[in-house]
Protein backbone atom coordinates (compact mmCIF):
# COMPACT_ATOMS: atom_id res chain seq x y z
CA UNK A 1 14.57 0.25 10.56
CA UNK A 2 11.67 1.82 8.76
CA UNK A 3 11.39 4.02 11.80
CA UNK A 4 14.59 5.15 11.83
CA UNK A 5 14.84 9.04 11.04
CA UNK A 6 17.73 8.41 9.58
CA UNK A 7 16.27 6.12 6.73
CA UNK A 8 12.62 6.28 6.79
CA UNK A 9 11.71 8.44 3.81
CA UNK A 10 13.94 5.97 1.86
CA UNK A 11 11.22 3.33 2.74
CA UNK A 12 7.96 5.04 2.92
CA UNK A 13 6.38 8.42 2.26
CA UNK A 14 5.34 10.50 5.16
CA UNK A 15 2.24 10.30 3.90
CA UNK A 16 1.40 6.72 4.10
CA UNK A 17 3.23 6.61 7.04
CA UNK A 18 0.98 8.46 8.53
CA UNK A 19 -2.01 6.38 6.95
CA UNK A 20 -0.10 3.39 8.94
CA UNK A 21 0.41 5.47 12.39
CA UNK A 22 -0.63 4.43 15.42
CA UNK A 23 -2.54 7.41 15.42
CA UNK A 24 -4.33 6.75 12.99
CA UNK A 25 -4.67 3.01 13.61
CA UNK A 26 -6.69 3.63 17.26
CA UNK A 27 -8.27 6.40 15.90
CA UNK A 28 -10.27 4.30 12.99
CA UNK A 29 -10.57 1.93 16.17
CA UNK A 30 -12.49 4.64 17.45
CA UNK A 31 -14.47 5.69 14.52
CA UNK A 32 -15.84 2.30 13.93
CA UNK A 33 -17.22 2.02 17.65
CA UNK A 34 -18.85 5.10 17.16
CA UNK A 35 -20.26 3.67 13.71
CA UNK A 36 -21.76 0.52 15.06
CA UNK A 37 -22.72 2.86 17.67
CA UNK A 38 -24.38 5.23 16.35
CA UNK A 39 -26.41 2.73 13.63
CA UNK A 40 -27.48 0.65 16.57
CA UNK A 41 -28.86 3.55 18.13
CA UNK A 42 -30.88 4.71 15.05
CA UNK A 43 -32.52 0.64 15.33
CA UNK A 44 -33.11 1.61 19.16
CA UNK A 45 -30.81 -1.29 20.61
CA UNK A 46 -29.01 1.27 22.63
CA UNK A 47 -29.88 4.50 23.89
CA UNK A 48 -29.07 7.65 21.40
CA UNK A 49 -27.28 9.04 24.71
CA UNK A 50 -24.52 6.60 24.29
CA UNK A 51 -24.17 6.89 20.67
CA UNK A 52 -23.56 10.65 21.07
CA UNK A 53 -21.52 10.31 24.08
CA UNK A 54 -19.00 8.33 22.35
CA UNK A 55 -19.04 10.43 19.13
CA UNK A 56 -17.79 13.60 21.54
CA UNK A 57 -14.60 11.34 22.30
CA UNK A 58 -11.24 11.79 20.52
CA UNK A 59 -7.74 10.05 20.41
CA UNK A 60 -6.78 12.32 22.74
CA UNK A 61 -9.10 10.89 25.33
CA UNK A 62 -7.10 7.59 25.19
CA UNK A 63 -4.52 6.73 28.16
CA UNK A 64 -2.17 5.23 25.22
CA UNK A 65 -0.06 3.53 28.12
CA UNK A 66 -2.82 1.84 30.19
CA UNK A 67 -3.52 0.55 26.10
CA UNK A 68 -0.37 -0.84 26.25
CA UNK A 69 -0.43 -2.51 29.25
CA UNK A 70 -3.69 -3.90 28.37
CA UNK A 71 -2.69 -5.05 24.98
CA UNK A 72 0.53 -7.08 26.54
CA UNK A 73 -1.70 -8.63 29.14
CA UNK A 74 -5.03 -9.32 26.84
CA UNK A 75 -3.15 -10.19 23.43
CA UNK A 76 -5.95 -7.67 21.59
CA UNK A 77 -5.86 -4.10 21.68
CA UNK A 78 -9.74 -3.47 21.79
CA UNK A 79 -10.02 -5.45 24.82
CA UNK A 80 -8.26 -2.30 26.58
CA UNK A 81 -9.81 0.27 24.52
CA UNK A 82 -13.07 -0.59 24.85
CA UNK A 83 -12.98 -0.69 28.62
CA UNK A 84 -11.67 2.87 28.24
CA UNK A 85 -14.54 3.56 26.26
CA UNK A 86 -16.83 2.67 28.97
CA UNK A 87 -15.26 3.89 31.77
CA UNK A 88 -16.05 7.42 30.43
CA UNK A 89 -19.54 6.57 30.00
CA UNK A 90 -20.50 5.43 33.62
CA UNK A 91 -23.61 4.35 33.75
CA UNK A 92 -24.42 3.71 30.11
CA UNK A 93 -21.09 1.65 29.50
CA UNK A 94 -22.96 -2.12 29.15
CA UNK A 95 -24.00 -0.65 25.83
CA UNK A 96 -20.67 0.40 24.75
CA UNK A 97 -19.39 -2.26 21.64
CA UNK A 98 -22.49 -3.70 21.82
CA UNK A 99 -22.84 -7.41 20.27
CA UNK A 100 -19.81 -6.46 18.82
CA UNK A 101 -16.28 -8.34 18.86
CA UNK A 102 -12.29 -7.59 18.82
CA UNK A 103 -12.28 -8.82 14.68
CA UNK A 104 -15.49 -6.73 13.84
CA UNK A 105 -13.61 -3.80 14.83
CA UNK A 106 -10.27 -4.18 13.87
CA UNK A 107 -10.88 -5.57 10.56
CA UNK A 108 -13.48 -2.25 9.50
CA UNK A 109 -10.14 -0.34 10.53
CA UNK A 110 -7.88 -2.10 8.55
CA UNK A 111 -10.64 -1.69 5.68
CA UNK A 112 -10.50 2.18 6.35
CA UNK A 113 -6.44 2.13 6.44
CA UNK A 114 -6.06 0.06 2.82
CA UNK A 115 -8.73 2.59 1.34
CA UNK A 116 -6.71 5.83 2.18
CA UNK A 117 -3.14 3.50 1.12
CA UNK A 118 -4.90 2.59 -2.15
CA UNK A 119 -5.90 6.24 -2.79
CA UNK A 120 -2.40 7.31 -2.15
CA UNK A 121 -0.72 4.73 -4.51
CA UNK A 122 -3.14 5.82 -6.82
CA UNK A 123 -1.49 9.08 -6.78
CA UNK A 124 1.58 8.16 -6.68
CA UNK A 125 0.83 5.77 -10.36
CA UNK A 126 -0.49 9.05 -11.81
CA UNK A 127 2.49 10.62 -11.26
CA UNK A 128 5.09 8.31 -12.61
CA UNK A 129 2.41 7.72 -15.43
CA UNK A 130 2.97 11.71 -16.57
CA UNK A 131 6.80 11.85 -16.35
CA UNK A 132 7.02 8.58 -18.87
CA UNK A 133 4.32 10.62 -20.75
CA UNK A 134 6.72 13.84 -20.58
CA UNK A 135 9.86 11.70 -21.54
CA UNK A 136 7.10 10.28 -24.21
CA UNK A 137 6.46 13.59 -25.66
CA UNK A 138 9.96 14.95 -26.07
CA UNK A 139 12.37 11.99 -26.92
CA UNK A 140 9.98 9.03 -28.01
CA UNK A 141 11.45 9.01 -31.64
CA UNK A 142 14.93 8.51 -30.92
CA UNK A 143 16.16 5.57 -31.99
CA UNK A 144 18.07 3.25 -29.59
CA UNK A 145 19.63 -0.39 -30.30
CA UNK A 146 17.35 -3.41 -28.94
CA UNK A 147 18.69 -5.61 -26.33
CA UNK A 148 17.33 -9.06 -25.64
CA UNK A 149 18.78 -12.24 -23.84
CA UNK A 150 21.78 -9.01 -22.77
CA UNK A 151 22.67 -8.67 -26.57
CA UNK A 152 22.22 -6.55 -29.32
CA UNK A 153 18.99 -6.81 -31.40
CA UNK A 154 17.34 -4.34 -33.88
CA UNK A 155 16.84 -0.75 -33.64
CA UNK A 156 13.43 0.23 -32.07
CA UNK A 157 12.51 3.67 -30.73
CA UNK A 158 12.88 5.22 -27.08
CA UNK A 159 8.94 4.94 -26.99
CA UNK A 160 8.55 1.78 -27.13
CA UNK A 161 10.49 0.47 -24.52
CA UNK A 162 8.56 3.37 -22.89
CA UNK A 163 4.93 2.60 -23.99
CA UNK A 164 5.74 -0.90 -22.25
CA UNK A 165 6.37 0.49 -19.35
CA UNK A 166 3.46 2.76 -19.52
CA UNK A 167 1.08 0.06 -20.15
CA UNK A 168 2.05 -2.58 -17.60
CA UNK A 169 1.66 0.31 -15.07
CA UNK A 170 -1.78 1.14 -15.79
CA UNK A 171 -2.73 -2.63 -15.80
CA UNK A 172 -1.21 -2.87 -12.32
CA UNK A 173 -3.36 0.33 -11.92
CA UNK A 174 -6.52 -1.29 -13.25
CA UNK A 175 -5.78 -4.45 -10.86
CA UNK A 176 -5.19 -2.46 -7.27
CA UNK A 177 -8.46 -0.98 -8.21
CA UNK A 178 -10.76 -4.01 -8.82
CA UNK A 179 -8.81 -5.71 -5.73
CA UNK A 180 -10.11 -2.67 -4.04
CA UNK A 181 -13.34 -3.19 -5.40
CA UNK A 182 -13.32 -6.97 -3.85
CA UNK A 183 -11.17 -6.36 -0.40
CA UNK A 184 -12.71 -3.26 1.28
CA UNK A 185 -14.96 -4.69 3.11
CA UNK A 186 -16.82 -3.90 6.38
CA UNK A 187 -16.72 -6.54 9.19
CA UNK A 188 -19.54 -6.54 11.42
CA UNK A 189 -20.62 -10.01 12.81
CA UNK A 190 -19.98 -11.09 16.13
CA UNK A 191 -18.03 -13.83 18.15
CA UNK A 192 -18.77 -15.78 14.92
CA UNK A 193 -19.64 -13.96 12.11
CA UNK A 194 -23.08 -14.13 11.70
CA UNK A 195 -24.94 -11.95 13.60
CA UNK A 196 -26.93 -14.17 15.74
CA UNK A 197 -27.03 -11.86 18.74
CA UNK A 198 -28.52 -9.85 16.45
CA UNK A 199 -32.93 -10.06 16.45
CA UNK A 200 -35.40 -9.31 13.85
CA UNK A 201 -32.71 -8.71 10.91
CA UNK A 202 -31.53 -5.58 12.84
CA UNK A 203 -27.75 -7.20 12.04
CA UNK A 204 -28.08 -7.14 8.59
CA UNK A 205 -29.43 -3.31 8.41
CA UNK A 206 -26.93 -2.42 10.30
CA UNK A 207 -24.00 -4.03 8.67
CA UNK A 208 -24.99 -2.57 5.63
CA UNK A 209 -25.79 1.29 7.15
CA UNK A 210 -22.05 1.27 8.67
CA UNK A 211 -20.81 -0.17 5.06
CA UNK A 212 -22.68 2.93 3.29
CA UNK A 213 -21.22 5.08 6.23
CA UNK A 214 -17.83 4.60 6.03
CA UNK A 215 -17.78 3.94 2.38
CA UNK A 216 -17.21 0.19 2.26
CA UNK A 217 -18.64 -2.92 1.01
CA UNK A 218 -20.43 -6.00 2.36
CA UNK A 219 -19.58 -9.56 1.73
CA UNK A 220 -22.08 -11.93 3.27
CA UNK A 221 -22.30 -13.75 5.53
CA UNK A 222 -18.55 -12.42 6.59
CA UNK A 223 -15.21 -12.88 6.09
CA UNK A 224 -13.65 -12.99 9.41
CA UNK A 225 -11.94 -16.22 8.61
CA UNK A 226 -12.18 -15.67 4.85
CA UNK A 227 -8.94 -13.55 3.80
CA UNK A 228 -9.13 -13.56 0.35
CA UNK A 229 -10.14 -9.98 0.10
CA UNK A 230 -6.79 -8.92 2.01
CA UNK A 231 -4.73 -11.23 0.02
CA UNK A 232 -6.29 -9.87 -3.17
CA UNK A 233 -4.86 -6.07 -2.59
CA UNK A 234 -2.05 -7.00 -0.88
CA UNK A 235 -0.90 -9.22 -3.89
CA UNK A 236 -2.12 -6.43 -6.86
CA UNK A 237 0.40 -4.45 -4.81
CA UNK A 238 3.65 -6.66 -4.46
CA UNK A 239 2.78 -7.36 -8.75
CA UNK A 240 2.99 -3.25 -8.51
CA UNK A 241 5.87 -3.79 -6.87
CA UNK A 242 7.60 -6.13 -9.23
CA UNK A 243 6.65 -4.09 -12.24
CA UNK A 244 8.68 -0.96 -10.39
CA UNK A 245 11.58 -3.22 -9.38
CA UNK A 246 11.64 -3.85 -13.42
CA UNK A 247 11.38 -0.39 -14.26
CA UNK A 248 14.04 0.79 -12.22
CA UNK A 249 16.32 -1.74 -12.74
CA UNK A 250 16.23 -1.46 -16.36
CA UNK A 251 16.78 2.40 -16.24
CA UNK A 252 20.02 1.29 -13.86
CA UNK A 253 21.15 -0.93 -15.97
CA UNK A 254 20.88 1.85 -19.13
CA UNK A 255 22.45 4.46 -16.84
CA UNK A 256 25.69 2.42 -16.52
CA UNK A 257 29.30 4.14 -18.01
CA UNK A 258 29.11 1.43 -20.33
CA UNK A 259 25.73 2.25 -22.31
CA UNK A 260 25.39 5.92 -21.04
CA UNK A 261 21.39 6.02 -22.70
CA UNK A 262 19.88 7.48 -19.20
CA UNK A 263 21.31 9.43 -16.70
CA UNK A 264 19.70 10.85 -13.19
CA UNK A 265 20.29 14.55 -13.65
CA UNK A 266 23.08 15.63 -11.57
CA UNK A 267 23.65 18.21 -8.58
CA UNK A 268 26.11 18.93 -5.90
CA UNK A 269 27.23 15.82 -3.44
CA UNK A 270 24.06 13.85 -5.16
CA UNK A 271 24.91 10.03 -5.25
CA UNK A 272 28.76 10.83 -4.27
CA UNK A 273 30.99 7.81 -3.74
CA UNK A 274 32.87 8.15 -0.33
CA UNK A 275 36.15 6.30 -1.73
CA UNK A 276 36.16 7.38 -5.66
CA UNK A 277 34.99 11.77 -6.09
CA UNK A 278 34.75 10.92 -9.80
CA UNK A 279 31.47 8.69 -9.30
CA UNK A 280 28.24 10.14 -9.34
CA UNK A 281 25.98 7.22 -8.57
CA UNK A 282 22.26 6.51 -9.49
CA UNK A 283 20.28 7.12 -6.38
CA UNK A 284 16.77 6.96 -7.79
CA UNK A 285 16.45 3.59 -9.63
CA UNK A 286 18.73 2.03 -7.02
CA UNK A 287 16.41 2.95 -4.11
CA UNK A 288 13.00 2.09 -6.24
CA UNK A 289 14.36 -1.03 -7.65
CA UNK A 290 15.42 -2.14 -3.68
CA UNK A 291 12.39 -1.05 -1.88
CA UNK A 292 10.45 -2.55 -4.67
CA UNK A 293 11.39 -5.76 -3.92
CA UNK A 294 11.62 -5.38 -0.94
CA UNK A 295 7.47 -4.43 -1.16
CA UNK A 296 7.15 -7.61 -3.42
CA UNK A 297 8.86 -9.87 -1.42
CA UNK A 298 6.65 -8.65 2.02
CA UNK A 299 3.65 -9.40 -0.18
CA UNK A 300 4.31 -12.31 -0.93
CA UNK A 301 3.49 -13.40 3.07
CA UNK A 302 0.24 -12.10 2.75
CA UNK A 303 -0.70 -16.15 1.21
CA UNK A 304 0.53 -17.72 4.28
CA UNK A 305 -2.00 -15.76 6.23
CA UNK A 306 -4.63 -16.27 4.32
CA UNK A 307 -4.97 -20.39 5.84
CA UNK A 308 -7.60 -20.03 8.84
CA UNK A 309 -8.96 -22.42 10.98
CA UNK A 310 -12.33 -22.81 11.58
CA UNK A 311 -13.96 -19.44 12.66
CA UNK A 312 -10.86 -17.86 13.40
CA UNK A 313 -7.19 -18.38 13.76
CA UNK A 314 -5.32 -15.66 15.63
CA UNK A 315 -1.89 -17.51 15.10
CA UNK A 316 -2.08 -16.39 10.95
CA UNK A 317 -4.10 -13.34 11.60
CA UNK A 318 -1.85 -11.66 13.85
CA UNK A 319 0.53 -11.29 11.26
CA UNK A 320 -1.41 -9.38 9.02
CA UNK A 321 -0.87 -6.53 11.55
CA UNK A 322 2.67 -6.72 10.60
CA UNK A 323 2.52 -7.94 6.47
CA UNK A 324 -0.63 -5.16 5.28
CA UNK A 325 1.31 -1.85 6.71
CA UNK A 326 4.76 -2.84 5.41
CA UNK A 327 3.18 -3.88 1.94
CA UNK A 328 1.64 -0.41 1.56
CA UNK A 329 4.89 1.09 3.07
CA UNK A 330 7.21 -0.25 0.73
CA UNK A 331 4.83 0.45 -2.02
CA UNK A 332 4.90 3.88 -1.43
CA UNK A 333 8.59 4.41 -1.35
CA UNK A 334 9.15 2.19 -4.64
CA UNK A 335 6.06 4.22 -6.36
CA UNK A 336 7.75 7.72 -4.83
CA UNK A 337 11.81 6.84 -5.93
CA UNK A 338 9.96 5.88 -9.52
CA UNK A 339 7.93 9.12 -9.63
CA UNK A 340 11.44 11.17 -8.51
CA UNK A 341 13.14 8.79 -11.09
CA UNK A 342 11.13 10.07 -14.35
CA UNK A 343 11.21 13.44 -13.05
CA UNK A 344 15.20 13.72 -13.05
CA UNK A 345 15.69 11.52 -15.53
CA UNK A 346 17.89 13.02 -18.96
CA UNK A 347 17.86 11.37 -22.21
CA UNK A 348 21.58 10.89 -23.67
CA UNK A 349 20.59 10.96 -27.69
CA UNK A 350 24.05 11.18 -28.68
CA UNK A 351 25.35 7.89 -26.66
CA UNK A 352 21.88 6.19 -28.40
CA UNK A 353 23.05 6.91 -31.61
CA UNK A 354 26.86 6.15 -30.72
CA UNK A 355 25.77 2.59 -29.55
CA UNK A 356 23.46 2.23 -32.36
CA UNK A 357 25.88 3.09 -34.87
CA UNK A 358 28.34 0.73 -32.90
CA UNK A 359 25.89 -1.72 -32.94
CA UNK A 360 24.62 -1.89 -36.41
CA UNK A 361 28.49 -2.36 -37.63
CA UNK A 362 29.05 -5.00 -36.19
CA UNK A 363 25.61 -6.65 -37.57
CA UNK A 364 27.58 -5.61 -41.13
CA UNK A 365 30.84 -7.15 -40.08
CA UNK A 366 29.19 -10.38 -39.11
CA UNK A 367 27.00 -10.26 -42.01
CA UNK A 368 30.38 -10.39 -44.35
């Protein structure tokens, strides 16, 4: 479904579907074997020939459909793309993913993936952030009746209920970024972890010169088995998620024919009822309050997979190749329906001030 042509950029942003490609899945593949390549080759355990070799290859160099087959007979992907890898380099291919294993690889990836999808929800934050500024800035002293427990309150003004907002968003902000801080992390260890094919230290050096390369950090001694880093950005993103869901429900809720506060600005055949032509339906908040939970909810996996046996457990890892994407996915269609939300989004002052004045006479009426 979140293929679909039809109803993909409902789910997802092109751009962060494109972070998520397959594309660009095999081709981080490929960048960290040419990493660990080339760093090995600087600490002379292979030859510099090889290193450079496999820096002159490309995505396009990869038979995609002998990767398939290989991945449906092996049960990894690198199994088939490594042997690829050395068929090109005849001779030299024994040093090809040297000391290296399946996790090592695919983990760095993943590490590489989450730090371009963390950049991009970044973006995404710092554009809903200005249109609650701009709404802010031109309507925040308008008065508008409370509502708590679905009743009436006390007058407050439009800001606040915006300020709220505001805040919680850069605190989700503030969190993705110190999960990043803790979960981007290079994986270079072995069958095991720990670099014991490694002699002389070499493994450590080069853990940490492909960390520094590619921009990541290092946890020691690994965290092949240890998911907590995962879990920690996948969570700060389904919280992200709830906060939107929130958000947009709220503004839903205030766009109704009842209340009448908020309204999506209209244009032709925009949110048009197939049964009723009078209805001109919310499209915005209704897609980022659905897509938001629907990011929250495919976050919330991400704890069931963080329960590893031993060294490694392929049963609960396997599904992170399925949970991490979609999270990020999701997220980026809730954060871009919120961003198109703010920017369409008119103020009704004069139904504020009808409801407030409807409001506050009935506080007098009970009051006598």
């Amino acid at each position: 479904m979140l293929d679909f042509s039809l109803y993909r950029d409902c789910f997802s942003s092109p751009e962060m579907r494109a972070a998520w490609s397959e594309d660009a899945t095999i081709d981080c593949w490929l960048r960290v074997e040419q990493t660990l390549a080339r760093h090995q080759a600087a600490h002379g355990l292979i030859p510099e020939s090889v290193a450079t070799a496999l820096a002159g290859l490309s995505l396009a160099d990869i038979d995609r459909h002998q990767l398939r087959e290989d991945m449906m007979l092996v049960g990894r992907p690198i199994v088939g793309l490594v042997r690829q890898l050395r068929e090109s380099l005849g001779d030299a291919q024994g040093h090809v993913h040297h000391h290296a294993t399946t996790q090592d690889i695919m983990d760095t990836a993943l590490a590489l993936q989450m730090r371009d999808g963390l950049r991009q929800i970044s973006t995404l934050l710092d554009g809903i952030l200005a249109g609650i500024d701009a709404h802010i800035n031109d309507h925040g002293m308008q008065q508008m009746i409370g509502r708590t427990n679905g009743q009436h309150a006390v007058p407050l003004n439009l800001a606040t209920k915006l300020e709220v907002w505001k805040s919680e968003l850069r605190r989700r902000a503030i969190c993705i970024e110190q999960a990043g801080q803790r979960g981007l992390n290079v994986q270079i260890g072995g069958p095991v972890g720990d670099l014991q094919a490694y002699e002389s230290g070499t493994g450590k050096a080069i853990k940490a010169g492909i960390a520094e390369d590619l921009g990541l950090h290092v946890v020691e001694p690994h965290w092949q088995n240890a998911r907590d880093g995962i879990a920690d950005i996948v969570g700060a993103i389904g919280t992200l998620c709830g906060t939107l869901c929130k958000i947009a429900q709220n503004v839903n809720l205030l766009s109704s024919s009842d209340i009448d506060e908020f309204a999506e600005n209209p244009s032709p055949g925009k949110g048009a009822s197939s049964a009723m032509g009078h209805k001109r339906n919310q499209r915005a908040s209704e897609f980022a309050e659905a897509v938001a939970r629907l990011g929250r909810q495919r976050a919330e996996q991400i704890g069931e997979l963080t329960l590893h046996q031993h060294e490694r457990s392929g049963g609960t890892w396997i599904g992170e190749w399925v949970v991490v994407p979609e999270t990020f996915l999701l997220a980026s269609g809730a954060l871009s329906w919120t961003e198109k939300l703010f920017q369409i989004l008119s103020i009704n002052k004069g139904a504020m001030e009808r409801n407030l004045a409807n409001a506050m006479q009935k506080v007098r009426e009970q009051a006598h």
